[in-house]
Protein backbone atom coordinates (compact mmCIF):
# COMPACT_ATOMS: atom_id res chain seq x y z
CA UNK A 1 -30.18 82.85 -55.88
CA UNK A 2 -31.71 80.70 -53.28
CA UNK A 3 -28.34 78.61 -53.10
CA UNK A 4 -26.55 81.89 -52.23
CA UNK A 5 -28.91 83.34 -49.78
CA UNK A 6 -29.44 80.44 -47.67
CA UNK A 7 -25.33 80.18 -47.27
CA UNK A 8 -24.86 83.64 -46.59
CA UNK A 9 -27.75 82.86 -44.11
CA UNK A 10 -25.44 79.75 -42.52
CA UNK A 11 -21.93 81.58 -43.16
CA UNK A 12 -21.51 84.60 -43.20
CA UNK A 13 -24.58 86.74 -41.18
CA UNK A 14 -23.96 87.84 -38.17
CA UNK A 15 -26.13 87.26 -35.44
CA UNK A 16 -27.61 90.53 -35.19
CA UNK A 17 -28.41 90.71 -39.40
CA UNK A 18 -31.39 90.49 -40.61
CA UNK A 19 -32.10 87.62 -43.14
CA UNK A 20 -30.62 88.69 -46.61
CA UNK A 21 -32.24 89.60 -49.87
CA UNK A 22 -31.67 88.90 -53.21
CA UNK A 23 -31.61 91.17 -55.65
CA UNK A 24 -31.34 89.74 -59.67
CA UNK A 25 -31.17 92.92 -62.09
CA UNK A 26 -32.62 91.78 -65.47
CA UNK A 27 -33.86 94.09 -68.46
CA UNK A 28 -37.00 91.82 -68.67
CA UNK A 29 -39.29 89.69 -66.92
CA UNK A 30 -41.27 86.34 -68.30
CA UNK A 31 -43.71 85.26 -66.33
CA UNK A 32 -43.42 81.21 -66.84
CA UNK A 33 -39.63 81.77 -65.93
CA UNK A 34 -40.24 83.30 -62.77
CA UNK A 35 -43.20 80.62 -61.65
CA UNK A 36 -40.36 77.72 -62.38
CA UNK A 37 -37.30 79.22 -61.27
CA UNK A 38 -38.94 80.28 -57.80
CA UNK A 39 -41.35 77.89 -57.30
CA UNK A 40 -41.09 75.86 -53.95
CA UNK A 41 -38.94 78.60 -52.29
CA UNK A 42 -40.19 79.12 -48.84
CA UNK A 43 -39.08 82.31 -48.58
CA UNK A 44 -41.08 85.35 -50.42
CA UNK A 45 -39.55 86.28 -53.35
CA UNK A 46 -40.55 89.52 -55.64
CA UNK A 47 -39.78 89.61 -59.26
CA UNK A 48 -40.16 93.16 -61.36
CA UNK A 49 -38.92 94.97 -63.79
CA UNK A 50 -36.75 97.90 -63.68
CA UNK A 51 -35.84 100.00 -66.11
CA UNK A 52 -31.56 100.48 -65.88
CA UNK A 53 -32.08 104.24 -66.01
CA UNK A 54 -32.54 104.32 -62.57
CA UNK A 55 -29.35 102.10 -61.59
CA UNK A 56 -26.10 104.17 -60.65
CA UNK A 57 -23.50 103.68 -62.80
CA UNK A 58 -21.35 101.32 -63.82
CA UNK A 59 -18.44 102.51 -61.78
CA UNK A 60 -20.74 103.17 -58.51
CA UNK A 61 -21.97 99.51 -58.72
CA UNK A 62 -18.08 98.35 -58.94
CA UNK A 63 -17.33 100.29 -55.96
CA UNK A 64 -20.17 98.72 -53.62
CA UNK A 65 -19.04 95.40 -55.09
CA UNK A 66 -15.47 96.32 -54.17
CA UNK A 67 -16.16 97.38 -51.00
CA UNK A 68 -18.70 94.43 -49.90
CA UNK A 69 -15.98 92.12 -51.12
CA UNK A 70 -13.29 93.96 -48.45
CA UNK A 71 -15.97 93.41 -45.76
CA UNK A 72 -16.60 90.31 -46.19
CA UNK A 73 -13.16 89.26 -46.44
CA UNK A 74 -12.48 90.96 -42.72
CA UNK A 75 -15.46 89.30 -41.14
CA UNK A 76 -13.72 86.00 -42.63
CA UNK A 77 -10.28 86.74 -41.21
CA UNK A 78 -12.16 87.56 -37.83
CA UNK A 79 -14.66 84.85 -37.26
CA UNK A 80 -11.49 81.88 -38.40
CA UNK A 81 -9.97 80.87 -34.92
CA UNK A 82 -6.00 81.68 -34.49
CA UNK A 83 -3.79 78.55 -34.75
């Protein structure tokens, strides 16, 4: 996650963002796997566990996928310089 974040942070923000967050959905959480996977990370990270009953559905969570995909795609096209 922390390989993501930071180039989304370099790449793709826009000035005017905030930093972005992470967000890992898992049905379970194990303590000695959090300490090692997040240890040295500068950057606060929260770990948790949610129960999927209180996710949207599988076809809502396409369509924000979808639709982040399509923005990010146009902020690509616009920040590449026109040969």
């Amino acid at each position: 996650m922390n390989l993501y974040l930071n180039y989304v942070k370099e790449h793709l923000m826009m000035p005017e963002e905030a930093d972005p967050v992470g967000i890992i959905l898992c049905g379970d959480k194990d303590n000695a796997v959090v300490k090692y996977a997040t240890g040295g990370i500068r950057t606060r990270v929260f770990a948790s566990k949610y129960l999927t009953y209180l996710l949207p559905d599988k076809e809502t969570l396409q369509q924000e996928i979808v639709k982040t995909q399509r923005l990010l795609a146009t902020r690509h096209k616009e920040d590449k310089p026109n040969a």
